[in-house]
PDB file of N, CA and C in Angstrom:
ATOM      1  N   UNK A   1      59.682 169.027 126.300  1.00  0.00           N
ATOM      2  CA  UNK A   1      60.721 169.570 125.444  1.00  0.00           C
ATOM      3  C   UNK A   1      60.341 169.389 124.000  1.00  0.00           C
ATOM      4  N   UNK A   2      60.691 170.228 123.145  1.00  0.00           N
ATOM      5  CA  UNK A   2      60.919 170.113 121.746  1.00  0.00           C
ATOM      6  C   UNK A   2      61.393 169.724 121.133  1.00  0.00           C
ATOM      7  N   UNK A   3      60.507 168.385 120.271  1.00  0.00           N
ATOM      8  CA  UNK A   3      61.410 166.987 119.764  1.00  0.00           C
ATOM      9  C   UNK A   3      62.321 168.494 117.885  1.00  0.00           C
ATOM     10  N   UNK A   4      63.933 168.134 118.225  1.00  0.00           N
ATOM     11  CA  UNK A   4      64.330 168.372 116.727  1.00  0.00           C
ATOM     12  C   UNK A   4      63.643 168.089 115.719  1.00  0.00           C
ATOM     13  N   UNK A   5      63.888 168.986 115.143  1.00  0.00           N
ATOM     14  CA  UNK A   5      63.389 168.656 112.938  1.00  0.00           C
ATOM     15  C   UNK A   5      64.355 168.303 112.343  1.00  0.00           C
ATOM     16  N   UNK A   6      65.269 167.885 113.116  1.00  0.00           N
ATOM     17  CA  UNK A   6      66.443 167.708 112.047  1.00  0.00           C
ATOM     18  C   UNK A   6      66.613 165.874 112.739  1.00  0.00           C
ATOM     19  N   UNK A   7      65.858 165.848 113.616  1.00  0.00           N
ATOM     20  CA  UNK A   7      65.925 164.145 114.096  1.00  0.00           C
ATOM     21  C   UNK A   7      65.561 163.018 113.091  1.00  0.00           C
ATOM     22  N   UNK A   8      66.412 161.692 112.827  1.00  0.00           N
ATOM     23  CA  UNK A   8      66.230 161.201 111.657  1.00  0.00           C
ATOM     24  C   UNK A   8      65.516 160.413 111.893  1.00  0.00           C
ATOM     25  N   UNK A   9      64.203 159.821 110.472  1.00  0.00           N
ATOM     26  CA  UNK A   9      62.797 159.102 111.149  1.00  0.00           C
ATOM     27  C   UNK A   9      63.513 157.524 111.524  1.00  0.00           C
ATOM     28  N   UNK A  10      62.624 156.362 112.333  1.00  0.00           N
ATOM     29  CA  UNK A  10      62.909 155.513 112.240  1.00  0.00           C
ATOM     30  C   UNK A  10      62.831 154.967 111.110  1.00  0.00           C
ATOM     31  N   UNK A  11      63.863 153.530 111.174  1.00  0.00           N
ATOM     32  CA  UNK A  11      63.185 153.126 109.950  1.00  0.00           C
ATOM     33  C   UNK A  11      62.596 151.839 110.518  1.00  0.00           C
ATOM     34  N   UNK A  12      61.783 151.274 109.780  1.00  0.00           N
ATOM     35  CA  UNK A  12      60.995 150.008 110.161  1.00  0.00           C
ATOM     36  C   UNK A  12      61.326 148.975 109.312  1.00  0.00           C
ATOM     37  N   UNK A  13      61.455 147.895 109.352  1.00  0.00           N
ATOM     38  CA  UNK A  13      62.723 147.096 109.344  1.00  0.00           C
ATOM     39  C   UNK A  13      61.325 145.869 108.275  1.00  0.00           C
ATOM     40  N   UNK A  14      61.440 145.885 106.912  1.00  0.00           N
ATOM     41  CA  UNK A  14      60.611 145.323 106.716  1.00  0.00           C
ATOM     42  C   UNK A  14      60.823 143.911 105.807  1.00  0.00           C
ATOM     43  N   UNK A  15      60.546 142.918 106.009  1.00  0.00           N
ATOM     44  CA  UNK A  15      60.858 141.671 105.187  1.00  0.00           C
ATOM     45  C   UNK A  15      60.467 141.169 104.128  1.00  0.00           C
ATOM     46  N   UNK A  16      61.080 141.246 102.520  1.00  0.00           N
ATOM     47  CA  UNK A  16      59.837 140.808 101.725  1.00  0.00           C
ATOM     48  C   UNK A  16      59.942 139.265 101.193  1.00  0.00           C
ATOM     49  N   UNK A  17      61.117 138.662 101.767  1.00  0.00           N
ATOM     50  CA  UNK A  17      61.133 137.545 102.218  1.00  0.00           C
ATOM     51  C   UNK A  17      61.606 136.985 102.993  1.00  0.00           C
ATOM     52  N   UNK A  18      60.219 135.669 103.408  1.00  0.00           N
ATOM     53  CA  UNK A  18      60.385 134.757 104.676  1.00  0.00           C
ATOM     54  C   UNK A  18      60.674 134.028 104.411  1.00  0.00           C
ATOM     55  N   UNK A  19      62.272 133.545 105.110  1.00  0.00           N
ATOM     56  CA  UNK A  19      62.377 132.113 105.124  1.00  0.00           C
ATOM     57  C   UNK A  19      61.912 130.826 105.361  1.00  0.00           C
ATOM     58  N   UNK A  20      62.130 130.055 104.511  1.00  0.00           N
ATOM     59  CA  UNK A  20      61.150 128.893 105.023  1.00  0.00           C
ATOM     60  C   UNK A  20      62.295 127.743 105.094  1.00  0.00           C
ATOM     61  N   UNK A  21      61.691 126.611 106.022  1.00  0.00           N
ATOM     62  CA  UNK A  21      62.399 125.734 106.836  1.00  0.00           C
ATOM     63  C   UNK A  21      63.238 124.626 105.022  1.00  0.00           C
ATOM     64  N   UNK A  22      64.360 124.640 105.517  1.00  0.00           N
ATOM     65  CA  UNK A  22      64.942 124.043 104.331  1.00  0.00           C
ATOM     66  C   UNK A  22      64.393 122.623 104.673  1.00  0.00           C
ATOM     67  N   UNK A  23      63.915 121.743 103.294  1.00  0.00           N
ATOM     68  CA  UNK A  23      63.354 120.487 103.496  1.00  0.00           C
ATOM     69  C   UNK A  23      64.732 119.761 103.362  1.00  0.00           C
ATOM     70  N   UNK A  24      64.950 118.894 104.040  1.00  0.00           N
ATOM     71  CA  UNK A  24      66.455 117.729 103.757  1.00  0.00           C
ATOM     72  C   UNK A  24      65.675 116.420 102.573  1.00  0.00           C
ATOM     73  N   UNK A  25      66.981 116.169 102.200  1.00  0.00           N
ATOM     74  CA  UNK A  25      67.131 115.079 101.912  1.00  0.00           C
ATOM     75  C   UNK A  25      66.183 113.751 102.622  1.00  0.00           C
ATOM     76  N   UNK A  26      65.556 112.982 101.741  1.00  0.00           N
ATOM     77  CA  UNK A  26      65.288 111.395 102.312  1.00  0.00           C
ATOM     78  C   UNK A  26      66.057 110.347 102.765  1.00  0.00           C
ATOM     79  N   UNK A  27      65.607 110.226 103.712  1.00  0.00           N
ATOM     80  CA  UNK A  27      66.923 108.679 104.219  1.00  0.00           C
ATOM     81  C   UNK A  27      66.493 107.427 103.274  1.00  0.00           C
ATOM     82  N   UNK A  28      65.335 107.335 103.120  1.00  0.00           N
ATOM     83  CA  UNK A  28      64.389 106.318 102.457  1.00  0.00           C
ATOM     84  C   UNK A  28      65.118 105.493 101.548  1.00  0.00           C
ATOM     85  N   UNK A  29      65.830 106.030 100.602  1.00  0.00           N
ATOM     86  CA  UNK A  29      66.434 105.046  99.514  1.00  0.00           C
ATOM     87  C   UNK A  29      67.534 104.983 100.536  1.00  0.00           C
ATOM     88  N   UNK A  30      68.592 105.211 100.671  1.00  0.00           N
ATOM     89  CA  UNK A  30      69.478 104.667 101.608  1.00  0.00           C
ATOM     90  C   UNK A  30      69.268 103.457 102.179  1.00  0.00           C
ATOM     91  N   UNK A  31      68.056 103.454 103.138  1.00  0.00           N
ATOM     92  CA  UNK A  31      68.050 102.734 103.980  1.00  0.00           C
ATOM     93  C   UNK A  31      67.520 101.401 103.042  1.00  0.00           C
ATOM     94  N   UNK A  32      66.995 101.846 102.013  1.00  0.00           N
ATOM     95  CA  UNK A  32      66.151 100.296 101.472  1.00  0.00           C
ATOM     96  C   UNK A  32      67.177 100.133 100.547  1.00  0.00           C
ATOM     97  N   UNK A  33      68.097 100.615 100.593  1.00  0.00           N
ATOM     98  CA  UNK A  33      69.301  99.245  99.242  1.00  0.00           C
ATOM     99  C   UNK A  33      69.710  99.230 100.658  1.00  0.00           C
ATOM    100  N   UNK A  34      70.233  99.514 101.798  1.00  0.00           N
ATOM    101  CA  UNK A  34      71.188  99.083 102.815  1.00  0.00           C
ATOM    102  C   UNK A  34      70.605  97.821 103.451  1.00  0.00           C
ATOM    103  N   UNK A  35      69.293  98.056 103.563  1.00  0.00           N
ATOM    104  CA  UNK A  35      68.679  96.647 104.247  1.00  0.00           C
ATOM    105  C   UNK A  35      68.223  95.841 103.322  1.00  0.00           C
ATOM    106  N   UNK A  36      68.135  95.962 101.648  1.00  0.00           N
ATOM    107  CA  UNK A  36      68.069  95.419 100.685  1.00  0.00           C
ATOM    108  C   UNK A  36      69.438  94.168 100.553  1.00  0.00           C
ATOM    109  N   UNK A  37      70.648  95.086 100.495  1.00  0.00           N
ATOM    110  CA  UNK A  37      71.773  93.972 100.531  1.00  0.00           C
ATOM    111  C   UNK A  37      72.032  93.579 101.992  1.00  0.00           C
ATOM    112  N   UNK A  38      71.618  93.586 103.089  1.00  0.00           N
ATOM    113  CA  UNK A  38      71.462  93.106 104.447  1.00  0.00           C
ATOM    114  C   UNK A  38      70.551  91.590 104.030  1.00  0.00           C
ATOM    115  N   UNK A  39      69.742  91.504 103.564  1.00  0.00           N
ATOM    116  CA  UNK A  39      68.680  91.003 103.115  1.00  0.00           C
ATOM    117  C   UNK A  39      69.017  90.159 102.259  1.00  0.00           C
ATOM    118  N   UNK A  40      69.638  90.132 101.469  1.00  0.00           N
ATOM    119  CA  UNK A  40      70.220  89.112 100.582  1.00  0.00           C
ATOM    120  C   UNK A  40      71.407  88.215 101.295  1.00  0.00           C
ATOM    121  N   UNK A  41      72.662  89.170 102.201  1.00  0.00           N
ATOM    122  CA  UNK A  41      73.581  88.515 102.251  1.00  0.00           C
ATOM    123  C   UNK A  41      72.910  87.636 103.594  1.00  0.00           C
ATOM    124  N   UNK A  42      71.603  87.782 104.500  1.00  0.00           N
ATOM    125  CA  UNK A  42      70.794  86.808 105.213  1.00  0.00           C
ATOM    126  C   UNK A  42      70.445  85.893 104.293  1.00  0.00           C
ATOM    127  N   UNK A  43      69.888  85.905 103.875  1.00  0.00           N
ATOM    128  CA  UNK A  43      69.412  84.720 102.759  1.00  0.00           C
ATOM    129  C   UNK A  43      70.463  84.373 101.688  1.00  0.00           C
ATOM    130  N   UNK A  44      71.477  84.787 101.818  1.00  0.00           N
ATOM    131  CA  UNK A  44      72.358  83.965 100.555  1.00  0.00           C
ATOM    132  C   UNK A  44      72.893  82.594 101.691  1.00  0.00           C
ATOM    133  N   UNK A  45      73.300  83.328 102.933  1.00  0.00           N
ATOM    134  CA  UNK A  45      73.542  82.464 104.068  1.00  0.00           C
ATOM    135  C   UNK A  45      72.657  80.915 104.597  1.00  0.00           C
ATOM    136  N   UNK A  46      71.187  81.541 104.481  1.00  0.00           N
ATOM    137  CA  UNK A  46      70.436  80.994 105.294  1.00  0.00           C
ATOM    138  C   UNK A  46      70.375  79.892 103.780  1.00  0.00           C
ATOM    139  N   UNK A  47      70.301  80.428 102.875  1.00  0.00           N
ATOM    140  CA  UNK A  47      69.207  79.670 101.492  1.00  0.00           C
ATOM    141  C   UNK A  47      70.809  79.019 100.241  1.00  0.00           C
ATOM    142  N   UNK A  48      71.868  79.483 100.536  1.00  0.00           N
ATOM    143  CA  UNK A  48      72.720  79.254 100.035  1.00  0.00           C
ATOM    144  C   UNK A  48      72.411  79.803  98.470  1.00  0.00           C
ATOM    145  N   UNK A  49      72.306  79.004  97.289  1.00  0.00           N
ATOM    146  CA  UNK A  49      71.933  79.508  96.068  1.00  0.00           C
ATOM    147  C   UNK A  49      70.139  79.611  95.874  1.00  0.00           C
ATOM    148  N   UNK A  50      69.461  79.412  96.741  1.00  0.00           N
ATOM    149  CA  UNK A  50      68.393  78.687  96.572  1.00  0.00           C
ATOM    150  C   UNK A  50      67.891  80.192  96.035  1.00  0.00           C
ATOM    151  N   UNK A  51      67.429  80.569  94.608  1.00  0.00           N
ATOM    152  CA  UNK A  51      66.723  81.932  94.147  1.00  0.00           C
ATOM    153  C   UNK A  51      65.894  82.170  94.847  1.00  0.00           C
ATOM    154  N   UNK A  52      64.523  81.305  95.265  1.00  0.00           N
ATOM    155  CA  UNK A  52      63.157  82.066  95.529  1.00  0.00           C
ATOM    156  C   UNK A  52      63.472  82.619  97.204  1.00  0.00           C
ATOM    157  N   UNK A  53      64.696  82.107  97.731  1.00  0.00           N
ATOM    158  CA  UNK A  53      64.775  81.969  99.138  1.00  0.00           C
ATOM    159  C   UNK A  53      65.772  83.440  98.864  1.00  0.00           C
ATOM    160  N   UNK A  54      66.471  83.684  97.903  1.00  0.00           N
ATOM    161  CA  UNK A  54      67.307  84.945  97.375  1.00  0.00           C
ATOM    162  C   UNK A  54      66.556  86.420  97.342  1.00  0.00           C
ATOM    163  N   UNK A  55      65.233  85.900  96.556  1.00  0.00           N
ATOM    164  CA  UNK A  55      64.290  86.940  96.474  1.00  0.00           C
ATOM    165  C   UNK A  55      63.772  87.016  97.065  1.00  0.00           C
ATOM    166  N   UNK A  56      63.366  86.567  98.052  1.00  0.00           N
ATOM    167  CA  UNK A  56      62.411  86.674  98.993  1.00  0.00           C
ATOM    168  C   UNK A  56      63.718  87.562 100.416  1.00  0.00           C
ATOM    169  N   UNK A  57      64.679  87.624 100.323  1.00  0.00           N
ATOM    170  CA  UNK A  57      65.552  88.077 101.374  1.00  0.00           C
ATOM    171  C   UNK A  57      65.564  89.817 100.828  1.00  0.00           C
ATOM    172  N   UNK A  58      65.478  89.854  99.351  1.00  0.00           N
ATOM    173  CA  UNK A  58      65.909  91.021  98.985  1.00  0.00           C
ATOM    174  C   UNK A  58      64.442  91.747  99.191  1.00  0.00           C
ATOM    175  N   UNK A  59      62.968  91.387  99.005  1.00  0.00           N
ATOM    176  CA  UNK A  59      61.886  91.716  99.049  1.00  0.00           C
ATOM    177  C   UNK A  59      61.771  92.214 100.584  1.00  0.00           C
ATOM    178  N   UNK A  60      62.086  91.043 101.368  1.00  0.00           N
ATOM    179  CA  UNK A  60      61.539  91.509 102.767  1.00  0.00           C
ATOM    180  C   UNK A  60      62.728  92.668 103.239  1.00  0.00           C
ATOM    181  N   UNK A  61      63.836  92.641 102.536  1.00  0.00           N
ATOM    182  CA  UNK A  61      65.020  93.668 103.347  1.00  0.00           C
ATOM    183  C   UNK A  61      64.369  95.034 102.640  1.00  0.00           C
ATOM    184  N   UNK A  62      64.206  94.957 101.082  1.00  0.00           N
ATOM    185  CA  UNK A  62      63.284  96.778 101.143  1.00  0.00           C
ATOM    186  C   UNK A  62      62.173  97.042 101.657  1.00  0.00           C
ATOM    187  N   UNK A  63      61.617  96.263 101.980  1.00  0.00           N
ATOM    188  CA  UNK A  63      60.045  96.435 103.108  1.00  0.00           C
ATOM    189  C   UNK A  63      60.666  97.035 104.381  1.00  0.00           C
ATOM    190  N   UNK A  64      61.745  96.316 104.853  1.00  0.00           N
ATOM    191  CA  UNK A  64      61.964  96.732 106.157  1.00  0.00           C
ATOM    192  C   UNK A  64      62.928  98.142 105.996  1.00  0.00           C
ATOM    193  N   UNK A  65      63.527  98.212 105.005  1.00  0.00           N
ATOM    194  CA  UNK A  65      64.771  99.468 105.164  1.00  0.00           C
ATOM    195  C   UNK A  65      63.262 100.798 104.446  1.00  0.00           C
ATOM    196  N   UNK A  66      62.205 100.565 103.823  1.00  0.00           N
ATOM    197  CA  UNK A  66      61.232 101.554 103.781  1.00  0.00           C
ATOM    198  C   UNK A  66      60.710 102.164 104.719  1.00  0.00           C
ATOM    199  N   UNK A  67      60.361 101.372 106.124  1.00  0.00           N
ATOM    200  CA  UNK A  67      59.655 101.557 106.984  1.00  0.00           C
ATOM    201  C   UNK A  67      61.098 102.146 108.036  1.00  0.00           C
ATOM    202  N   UNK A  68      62.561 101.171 107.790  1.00  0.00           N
ATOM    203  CA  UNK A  68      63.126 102.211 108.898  1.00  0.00           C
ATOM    204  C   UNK A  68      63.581 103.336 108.179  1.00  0.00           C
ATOM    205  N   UNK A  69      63.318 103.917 106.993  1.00  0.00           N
ATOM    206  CA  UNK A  69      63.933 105.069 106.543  1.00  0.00           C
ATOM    207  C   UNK A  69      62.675 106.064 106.620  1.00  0.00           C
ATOM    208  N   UNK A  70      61.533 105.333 107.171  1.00  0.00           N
ATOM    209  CA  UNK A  70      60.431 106.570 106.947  1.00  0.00           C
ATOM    210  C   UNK A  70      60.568 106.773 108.629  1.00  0.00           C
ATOM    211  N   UNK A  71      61.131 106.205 109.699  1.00  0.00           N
ATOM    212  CA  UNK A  71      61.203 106.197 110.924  1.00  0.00           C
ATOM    213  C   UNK A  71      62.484 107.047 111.077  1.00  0.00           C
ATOM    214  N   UNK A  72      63.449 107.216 110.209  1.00  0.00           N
ATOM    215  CA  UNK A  72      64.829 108.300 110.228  1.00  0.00           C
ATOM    216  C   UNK A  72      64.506 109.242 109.660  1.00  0.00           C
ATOM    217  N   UNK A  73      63.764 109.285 108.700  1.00  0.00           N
ATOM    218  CA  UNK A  73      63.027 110.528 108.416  1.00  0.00           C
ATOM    219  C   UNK A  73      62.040 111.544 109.461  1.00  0.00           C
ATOM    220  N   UNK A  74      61.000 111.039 110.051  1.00  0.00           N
ATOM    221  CA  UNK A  74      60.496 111.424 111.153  1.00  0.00           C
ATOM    222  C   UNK A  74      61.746 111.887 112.298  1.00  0.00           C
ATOM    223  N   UNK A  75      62.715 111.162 112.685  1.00  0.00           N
ATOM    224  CA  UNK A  75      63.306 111.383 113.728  1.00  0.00           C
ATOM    225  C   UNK A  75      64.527 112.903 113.441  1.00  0.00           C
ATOM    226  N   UNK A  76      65.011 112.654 112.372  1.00  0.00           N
ATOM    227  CA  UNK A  76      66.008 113.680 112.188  1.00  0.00           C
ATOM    228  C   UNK A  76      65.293 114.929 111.741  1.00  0.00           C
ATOM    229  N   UNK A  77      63.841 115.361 111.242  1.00  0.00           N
ATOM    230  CA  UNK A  77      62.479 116.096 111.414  1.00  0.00           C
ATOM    231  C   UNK A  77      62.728 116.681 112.426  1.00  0.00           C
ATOM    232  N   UNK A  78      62.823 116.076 113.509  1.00  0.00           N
ATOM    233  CA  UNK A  78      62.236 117.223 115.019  1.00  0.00           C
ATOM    234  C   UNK A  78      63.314 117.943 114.931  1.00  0.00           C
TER     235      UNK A  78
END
């Protein structure tokens, strides 16, 4: 059969932009003042006024809230 001339062309559907995956937010600081003052109020406990035993609670609590905020980062990723 005889395609019409009056049939309208397709159109082709074209994108001139691609979305790209929205990056979130870091958990990272969160988590290292949260385990930062976790970290102190352990050692205000354990060390009472004792400073170096003060700083040393607040040192090891952002070490640890770095490493679990780079581990909530990875996880909320997938």
């Amino acid at each position: 059969m005889p395609q019409s001339k009056k049939r309208k062309e397709q159109k082709h559907i074209h994108q001139d932009y691609v979305p790209h995956k929205v990056k979130r937010k870091s958990a990272v600081p969160v988590a290292i003042v949260f385990c930062m003052i976790l970290g102190l109020g352990i050692a205000w406990f354990a060390a009472e006024t004792f400073v170096p035993g003060l700083v040393a609670g607040i040192v090891l609590g952002g070490i640890v809230g770095w490493f679990a905020g780079k581990q909530m980062d990875k996880t909320f990723n997938k």
